[in-house]
C-alpha atoms as a PDB file:
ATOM      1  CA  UNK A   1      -7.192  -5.065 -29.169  1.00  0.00           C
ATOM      2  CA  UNK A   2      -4.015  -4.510 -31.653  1.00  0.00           C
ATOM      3  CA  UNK A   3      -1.210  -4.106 -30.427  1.00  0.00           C
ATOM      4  CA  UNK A   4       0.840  -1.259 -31.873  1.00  0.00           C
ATOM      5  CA  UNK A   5       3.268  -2.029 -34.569  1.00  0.00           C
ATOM      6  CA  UNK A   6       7.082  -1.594 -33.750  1.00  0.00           C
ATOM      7  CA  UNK A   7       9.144   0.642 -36.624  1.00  0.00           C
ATOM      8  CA  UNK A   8      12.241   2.648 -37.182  1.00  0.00           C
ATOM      9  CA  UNK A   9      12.617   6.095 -36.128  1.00  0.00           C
ATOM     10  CA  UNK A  10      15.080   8.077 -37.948  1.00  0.00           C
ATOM     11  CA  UNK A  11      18.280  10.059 -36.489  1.00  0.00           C
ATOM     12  CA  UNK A  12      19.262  13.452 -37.516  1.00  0.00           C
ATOM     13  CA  UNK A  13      22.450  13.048 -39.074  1.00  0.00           C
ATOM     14  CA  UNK A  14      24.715  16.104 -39.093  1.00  0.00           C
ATOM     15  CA  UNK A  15      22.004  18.496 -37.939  1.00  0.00           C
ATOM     16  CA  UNK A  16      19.752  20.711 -35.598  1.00  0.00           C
ATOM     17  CA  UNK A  17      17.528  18.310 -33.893  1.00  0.00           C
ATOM     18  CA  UNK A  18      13.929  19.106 -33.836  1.00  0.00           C
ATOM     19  CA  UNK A  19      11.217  20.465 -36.026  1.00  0.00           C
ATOM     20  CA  UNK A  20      11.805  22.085 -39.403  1.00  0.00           C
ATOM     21  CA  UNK A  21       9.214  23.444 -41.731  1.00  0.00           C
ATOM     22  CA  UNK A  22       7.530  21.524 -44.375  1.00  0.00           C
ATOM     23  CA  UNK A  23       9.599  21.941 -47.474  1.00  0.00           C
ATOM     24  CA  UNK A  24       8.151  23.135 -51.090  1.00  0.00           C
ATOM     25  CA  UNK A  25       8.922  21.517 -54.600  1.00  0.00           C
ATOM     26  CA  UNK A  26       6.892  19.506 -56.584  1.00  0.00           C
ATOM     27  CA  UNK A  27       7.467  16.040 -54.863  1.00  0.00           C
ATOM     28  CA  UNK A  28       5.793  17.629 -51.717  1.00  0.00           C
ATOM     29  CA  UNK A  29       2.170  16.610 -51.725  1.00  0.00           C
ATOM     30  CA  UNK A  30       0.213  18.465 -49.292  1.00  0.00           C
ATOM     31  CA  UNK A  31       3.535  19.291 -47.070  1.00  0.00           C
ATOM     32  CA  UNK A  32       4.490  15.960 -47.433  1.00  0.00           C
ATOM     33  CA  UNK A  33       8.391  16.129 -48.903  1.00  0.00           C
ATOM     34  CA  UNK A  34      10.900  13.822 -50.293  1.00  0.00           C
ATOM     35  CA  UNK A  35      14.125  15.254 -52.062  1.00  0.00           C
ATOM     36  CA  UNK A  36      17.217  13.824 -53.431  1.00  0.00           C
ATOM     37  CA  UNK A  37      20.074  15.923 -51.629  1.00  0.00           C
ATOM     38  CA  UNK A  38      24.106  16.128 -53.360  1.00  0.00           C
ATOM     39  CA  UNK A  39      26.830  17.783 -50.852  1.00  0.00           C
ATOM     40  CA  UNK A  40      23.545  18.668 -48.714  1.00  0.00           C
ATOM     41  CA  UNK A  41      21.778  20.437 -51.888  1.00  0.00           C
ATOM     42  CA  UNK A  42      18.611  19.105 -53.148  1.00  0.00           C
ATOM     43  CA  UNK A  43      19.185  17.995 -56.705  1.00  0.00           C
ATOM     44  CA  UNK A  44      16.844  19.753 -59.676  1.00  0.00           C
ATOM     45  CA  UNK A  45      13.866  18.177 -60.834  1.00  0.00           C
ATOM     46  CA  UNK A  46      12.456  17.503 -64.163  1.00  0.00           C
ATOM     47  CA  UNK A  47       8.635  16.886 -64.242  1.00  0.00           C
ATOM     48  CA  UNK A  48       7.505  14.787 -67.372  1.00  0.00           C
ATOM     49  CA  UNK A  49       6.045  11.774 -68.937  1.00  0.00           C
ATOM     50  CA  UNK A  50       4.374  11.545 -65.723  1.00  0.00           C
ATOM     51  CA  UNK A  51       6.311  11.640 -63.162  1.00  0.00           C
ATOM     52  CA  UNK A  52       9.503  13.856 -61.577  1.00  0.00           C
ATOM     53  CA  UNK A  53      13.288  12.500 -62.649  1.00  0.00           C
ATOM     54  CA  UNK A  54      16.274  13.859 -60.811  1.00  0.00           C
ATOM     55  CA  UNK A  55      19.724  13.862 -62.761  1.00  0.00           C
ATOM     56  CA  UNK A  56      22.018  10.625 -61.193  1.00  0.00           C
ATOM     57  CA  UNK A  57      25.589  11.932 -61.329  1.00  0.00           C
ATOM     58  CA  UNK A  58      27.851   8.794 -61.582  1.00  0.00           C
ATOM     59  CA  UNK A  59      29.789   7.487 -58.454  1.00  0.00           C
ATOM     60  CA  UNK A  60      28.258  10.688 -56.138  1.00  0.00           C
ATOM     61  CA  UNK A  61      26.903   9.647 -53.119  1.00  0.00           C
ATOM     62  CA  UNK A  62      23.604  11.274 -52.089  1.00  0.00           C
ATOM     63  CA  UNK A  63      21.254  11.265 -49.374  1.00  0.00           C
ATOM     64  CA  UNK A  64      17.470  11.329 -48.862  1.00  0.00           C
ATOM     65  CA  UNK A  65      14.983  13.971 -47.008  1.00  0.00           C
ATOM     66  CA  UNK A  66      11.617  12.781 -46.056  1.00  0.00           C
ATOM     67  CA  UNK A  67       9.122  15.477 -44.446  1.00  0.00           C
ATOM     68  CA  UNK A  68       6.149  15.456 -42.014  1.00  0.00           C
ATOM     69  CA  UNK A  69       4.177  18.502 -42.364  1.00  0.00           C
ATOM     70  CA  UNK A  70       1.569  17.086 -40.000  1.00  0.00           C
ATOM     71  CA  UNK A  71       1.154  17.896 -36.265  1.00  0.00           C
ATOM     72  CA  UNK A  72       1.446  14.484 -35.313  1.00  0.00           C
ATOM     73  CA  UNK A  73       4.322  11.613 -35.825  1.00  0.00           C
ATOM     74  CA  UNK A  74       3.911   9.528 -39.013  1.00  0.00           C
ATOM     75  CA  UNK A  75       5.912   6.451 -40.308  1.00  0.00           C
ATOM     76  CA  UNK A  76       7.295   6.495 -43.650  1.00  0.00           C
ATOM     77  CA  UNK A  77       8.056   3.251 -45.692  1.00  0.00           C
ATOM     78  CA  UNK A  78      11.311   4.727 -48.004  1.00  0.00           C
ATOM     79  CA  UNK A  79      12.616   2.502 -50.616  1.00  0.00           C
ATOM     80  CA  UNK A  80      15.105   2.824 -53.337  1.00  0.00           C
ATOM     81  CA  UNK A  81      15.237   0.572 -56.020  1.00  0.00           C
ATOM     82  CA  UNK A  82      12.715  -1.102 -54.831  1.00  0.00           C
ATOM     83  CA  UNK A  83      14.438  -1.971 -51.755  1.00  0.00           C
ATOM     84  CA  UNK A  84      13.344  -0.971 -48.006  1.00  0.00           C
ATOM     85  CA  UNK A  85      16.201   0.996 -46.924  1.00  0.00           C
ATOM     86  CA  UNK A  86      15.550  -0.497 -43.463  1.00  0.00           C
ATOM     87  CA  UNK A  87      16.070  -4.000 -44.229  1.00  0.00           C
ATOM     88  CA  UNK A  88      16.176  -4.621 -48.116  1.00  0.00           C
ATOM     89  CA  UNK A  89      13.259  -6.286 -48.041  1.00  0.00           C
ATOM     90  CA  UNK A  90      10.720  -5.700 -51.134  1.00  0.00           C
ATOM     91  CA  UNK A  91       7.031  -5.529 -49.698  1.00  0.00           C
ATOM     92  CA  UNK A  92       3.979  -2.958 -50.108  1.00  0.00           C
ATOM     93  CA  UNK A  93       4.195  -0.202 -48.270  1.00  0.00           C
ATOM     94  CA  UNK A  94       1.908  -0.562 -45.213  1.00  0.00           C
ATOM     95  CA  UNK A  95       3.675  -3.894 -44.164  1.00  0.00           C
ATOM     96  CA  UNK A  96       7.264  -2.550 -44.319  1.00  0.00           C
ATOM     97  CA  UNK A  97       9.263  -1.317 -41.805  1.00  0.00           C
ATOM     98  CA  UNK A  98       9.294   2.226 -41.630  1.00  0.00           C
ATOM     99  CA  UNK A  99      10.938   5.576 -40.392  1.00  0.00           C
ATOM    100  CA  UNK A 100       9.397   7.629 -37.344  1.00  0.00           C
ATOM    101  CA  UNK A 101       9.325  11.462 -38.067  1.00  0.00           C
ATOM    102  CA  UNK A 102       7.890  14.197 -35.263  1.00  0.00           C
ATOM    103  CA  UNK A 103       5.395  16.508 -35.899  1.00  0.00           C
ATOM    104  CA  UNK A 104       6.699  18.614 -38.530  1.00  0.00           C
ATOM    105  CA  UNK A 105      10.071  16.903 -38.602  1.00  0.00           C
ATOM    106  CA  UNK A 106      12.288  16.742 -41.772  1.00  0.00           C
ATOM    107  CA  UNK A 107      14.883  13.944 -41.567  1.00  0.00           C
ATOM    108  CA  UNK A 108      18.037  12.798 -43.726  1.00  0.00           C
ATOM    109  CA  UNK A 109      18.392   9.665 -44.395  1.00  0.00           C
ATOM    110  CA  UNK A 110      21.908   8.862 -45.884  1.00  0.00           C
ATOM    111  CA  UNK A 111      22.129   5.385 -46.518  1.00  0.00           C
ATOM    112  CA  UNK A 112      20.899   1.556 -46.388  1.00  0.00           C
ATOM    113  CA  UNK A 113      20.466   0.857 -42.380  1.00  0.00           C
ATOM    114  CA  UNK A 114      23.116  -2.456 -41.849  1.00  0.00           C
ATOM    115  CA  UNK A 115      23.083  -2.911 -38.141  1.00  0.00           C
ATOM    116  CA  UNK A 116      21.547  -0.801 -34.969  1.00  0.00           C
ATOM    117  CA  UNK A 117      24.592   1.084 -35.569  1.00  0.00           C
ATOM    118  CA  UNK A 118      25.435   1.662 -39.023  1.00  0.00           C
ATOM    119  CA  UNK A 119      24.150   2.377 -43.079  1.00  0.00           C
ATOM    120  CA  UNK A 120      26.590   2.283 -45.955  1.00  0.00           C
ATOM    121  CA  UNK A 121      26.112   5.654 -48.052  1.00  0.00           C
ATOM    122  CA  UNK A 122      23.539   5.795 -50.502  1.00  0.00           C
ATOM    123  CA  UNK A 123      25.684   6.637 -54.307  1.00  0.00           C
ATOM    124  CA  UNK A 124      24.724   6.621 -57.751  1.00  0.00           C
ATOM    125  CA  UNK A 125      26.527   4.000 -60.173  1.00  0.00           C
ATOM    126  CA  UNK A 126      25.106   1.717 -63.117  1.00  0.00           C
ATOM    127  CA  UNK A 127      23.326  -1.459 -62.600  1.00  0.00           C
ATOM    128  CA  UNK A 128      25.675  -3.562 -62.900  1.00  0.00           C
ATOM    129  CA  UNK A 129      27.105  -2.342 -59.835  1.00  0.00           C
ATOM    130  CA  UNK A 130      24.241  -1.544 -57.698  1.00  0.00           C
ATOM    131  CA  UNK A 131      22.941  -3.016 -54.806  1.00  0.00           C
ATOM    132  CA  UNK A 132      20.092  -4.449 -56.162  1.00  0.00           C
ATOM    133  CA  UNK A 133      22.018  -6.668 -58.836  1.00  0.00           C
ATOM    134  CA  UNK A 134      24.124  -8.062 -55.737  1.00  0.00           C
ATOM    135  CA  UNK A 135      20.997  -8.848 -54.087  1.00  0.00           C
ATOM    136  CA  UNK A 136      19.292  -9.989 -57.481  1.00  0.00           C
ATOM    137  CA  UNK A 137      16.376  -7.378 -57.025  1.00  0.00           C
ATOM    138  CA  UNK A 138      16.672  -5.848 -60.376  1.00  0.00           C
ATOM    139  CA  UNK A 139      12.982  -4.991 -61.027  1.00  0.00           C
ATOM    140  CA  UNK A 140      13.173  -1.537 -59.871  1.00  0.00           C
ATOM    141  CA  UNK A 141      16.076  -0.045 -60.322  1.00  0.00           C
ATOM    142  CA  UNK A 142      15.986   3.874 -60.932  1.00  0.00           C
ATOM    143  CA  UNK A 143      13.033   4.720 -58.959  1.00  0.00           C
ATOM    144  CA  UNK A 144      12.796   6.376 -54.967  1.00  0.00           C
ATOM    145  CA  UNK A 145       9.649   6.320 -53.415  1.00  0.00           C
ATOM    146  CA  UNK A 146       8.566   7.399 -49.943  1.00  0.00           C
ATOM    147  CA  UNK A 147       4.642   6.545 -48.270  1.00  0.00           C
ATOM    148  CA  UNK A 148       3.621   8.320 -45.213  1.00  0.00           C
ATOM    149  CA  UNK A 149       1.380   6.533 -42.751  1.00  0.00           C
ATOM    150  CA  UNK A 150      -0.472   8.934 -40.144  1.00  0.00           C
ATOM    151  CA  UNK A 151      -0.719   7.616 -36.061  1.00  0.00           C
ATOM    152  CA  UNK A 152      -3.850   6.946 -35.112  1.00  0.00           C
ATOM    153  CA  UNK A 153      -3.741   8.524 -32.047  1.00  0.00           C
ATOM    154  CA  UNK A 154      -1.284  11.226 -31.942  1.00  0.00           C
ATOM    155  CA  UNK A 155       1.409  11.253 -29.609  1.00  0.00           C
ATOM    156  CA  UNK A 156       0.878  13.458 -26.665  1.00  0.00           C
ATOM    157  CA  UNK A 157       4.032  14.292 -25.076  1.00  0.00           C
ATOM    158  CA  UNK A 158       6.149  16.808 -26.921  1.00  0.00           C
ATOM    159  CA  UNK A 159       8.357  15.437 -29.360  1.00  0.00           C
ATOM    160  CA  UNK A 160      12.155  15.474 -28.329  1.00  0.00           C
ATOM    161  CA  UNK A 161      15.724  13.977 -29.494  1.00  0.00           C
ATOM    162  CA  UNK A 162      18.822  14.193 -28.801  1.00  0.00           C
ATOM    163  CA  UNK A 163      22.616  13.739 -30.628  1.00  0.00           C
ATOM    164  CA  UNK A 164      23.165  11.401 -27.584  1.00  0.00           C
ATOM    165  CA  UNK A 165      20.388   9.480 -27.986  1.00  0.00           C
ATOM    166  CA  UNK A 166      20.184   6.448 -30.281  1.00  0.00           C
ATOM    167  CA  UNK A 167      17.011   6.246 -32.648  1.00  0.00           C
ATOM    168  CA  UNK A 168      14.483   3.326 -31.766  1.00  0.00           C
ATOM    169  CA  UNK A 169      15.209  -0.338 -33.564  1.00  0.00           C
ATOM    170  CA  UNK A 170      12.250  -2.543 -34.659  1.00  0.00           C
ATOM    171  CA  UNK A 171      13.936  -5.442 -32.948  1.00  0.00           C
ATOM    172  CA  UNK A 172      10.676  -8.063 -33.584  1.00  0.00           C
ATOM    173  CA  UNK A 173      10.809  -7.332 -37.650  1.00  0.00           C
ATOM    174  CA  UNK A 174      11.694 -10.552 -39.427  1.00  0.00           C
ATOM    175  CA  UNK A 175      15.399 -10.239 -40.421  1.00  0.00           C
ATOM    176  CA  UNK A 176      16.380  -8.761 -44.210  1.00  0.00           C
ATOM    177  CA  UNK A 177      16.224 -11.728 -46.467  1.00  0.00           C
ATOM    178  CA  UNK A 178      17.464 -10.060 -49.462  1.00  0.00           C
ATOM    179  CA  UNK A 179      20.732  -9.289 -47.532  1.00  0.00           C
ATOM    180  CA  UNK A 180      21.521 -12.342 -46.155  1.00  0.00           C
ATOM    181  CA  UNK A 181      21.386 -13.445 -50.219  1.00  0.00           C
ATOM    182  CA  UNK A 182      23.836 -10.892 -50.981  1.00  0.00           C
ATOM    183  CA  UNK A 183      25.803 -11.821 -53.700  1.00  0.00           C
ATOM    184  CA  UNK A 184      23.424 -14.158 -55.269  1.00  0.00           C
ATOM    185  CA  UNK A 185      22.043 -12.431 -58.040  1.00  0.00           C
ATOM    186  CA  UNK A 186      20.549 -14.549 -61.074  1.00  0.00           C
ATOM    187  CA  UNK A 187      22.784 -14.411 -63.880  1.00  0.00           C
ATOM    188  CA  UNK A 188      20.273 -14.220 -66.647  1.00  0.00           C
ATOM    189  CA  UNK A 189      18.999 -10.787 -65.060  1.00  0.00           C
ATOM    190  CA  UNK A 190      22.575  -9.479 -64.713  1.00  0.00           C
ATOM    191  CA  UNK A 191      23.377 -10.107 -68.342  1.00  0.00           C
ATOM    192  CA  UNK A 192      20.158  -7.486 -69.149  1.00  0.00           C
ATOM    193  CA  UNK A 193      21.188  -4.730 -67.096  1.00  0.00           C
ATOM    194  CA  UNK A 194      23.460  -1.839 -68.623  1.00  0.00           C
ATOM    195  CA  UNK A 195      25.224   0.552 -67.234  1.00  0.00           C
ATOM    196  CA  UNK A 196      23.765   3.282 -69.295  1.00  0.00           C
ATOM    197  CA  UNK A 197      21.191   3.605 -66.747  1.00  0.00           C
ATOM    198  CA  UNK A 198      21.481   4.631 -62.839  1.00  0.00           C
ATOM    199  CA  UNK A 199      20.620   2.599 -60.231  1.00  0.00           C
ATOM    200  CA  UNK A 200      22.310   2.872 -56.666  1.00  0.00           C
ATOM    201  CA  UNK A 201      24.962   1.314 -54.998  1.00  0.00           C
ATOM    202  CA  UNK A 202      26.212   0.473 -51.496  1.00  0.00           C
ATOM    203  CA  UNK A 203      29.185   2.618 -50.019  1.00  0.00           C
ATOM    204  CA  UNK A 204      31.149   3.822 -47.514  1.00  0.00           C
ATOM    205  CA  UNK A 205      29.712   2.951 -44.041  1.00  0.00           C
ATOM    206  CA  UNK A 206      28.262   5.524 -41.845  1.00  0.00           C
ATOM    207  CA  UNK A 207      27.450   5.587 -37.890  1.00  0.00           C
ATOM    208  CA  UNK A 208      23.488   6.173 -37.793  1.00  0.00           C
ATOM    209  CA  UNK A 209      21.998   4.492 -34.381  1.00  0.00           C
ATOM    210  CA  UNK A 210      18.833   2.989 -34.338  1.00  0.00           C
ATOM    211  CA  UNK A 211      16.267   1.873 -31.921  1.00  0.00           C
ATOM    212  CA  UNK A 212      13.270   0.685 -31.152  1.00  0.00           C
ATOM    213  CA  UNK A 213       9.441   2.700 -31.172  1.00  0.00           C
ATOM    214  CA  UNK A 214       5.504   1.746 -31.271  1.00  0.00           C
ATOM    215  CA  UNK A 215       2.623   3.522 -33.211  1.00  0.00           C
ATOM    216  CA  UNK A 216      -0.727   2.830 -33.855  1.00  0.00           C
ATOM    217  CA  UNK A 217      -0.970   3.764 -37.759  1.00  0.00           C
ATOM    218  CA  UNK A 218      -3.704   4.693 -39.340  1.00  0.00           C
ATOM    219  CA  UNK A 219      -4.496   1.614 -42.008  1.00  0.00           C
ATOM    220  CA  UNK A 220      -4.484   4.139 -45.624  1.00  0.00           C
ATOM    221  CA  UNK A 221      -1.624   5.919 -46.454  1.00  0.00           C
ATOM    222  CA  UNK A 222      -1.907   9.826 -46.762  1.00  0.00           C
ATOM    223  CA  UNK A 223       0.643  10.265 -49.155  1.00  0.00           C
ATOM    224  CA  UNK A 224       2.743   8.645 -51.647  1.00  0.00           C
ATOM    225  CA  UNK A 225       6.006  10.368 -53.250  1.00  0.00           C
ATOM    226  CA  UNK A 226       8.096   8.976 -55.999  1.00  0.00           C
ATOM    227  CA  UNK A 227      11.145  10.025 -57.882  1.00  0.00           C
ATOM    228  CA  UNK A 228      13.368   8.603 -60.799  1.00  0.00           C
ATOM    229  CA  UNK A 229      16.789   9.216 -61.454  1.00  0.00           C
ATOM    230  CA  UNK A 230      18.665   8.657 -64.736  1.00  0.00           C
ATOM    231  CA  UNK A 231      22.223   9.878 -65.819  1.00  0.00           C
ATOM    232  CA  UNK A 232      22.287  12.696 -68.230  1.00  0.00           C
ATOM    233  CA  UNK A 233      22.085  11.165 -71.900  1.00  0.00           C
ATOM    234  CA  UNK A 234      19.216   9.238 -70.698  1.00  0.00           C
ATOM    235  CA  UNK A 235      17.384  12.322 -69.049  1.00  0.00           C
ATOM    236  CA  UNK A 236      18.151  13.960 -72.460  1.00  0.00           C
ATOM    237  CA  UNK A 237      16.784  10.890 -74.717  1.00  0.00           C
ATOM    238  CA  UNK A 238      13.558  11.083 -72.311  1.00  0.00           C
ATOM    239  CA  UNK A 239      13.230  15.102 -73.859  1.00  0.00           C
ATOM    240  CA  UNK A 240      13.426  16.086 -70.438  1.00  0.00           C
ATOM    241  CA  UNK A 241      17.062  17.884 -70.684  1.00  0.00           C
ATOM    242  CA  UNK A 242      18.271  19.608 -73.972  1.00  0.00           C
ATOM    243  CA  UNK A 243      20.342  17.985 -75.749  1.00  0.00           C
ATOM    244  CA  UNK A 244      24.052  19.758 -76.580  1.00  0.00           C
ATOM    245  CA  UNK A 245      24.275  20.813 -80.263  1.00  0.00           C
ATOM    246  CA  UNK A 246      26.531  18.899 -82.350  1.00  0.00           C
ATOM    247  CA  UNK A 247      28.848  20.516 -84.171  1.00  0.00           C
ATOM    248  CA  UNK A 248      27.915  18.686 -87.150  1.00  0.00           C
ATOM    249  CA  UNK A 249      24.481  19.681 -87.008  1.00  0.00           C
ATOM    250  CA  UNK A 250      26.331  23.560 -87.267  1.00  0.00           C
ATOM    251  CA  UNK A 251      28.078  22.425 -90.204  1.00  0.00           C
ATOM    252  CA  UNK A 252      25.007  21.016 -92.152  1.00  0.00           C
ATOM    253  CA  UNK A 253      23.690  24.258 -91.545  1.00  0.00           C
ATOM    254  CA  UNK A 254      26.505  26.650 -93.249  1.00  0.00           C
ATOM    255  CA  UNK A 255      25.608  28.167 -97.124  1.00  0.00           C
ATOM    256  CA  UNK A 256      28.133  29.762 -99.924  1.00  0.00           C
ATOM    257  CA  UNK A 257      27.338  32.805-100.236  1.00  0.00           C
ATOM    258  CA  UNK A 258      26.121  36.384 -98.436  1.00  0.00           C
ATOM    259  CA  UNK A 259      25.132  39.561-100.078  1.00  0.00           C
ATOM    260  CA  UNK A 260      28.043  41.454 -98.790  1.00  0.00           C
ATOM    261  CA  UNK A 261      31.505  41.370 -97.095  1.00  0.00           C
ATOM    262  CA  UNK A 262      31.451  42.315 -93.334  1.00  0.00           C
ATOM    263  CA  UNK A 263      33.502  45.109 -92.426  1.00  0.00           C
ATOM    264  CA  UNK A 264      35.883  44.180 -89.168  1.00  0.00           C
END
């Protein structure tokens, strides 16, 4: 018989605790939500060249909301950059450790987890800077992506938390590799990143408890979300944002001569 696996569940930060409704937008697949969130707001997306880009606003710090529209708990692998916002690690989804949402239950999730007790704020910088290129994880930069797992068999008791109590740790998960190489990044991939494009860095610290919770998941996911983020000029090279009109291109554009005088 197999044993449940052990993952994260996820605190409300800053927020009624409980159920929420499933939120709209076109990274919700079938109630399923994941949203990039400035000062609370969820940031405007851009659908295009196959897939949905958010703007990145430069040293902002931003959050993510993952939601369960499902009347039964499911665990949600999040990663940003590539990285497992758990525990840094890079794996496939079904093998990484994951957040624990409620039936119906929208979360926040505000930064990389860094101990039971803490995550350091989620903020958008180049990649030069980013947490990635400190780790030397520079494969994926730019890209969020969020895959829900359903419980086999749902959870009968109704669904409760509480501000006071702490959010359940996967204490038996190996322990984050790429953080314990922090700082070790391979120089030949550092010299090719630029800080034209966004990737995301590792802030301020935050308190966010954690603890410890089993499901029984079922072995497919049920839905996969992704987002990428770019600053501006990139977003408006990609023809996904107009470009501003050069005043030179005004100029080129001006002639010598009119039929008339306006009268003013």
């Amino acid at each position: 018989m197999n044993r449940p696996r052990p993952f994260l569940a996820a605190l409300l930060a800053l927020g009624a605790l409980g159920v929420t409704p499933p939120l709209a937008g076109s990274t919700a697949g079938a109630g399923f939500g994941l949203s990039v969130l400035v000062d609370g707001a969820p940031r405007p997306e851009y659908p295009g060249r196959g897939a949905v880009y958010v703007e990145a606003i430069r040293g902002r710090e931003y959050a993510l909301r993952i939601t369960n529209p499902l009347p039964v708990r499911v665990a949600v692998a999040l990663s940003v950059d590539g990285l497992n916002t758990i525990d840094s690690r890079h794996t496939d989804g079904a093998s990484a450790r994951k957040w624990v949402l409620g039936p119906y239950e929208s979360v926040v999730i505000s930064g990389w987890q860094v101990s039971g007790e803490a995550a350091r704020k989620f903020y958008f910088t180049g990649e030069r800077s980013s947490y990635g290129a400190k780790l030397g994880q520079t494969e994926n930069l730019g890209v969020i992506e969020a895959v829900f797992f359903r419980e086999k068999e749902p959870h009968r008791q109704a669904w409760q938390r509480s501000k006071e109590s702490p959010v359940p740790l996967d204490r038996d998960a190996p322990a984050a590799k790429g953080r314990a190489e922090a700082g070790a990044a391979v120089p030949e991939a550092s010299a090719k990143l630029s800080d034209e494009y966004a990737a995301t860095g590792m802030g301020g610290r935050t308190g966010h408890p954690v603890t410890e919770v089993s499901l029984d998941l079922e072995p497919a996911s049920v839905a996969t979300l992704r987002i990428r983020y770019e600053f501006r000029p990139v977003l408006e090279k990609l023809g996904l944002l107009s470009r501003p009109e050069d005043p030179l291109d005004r100029r080129e554009r001006s002639h010598g001569f009119g039929p008339f005088c306006p009268e003013r």
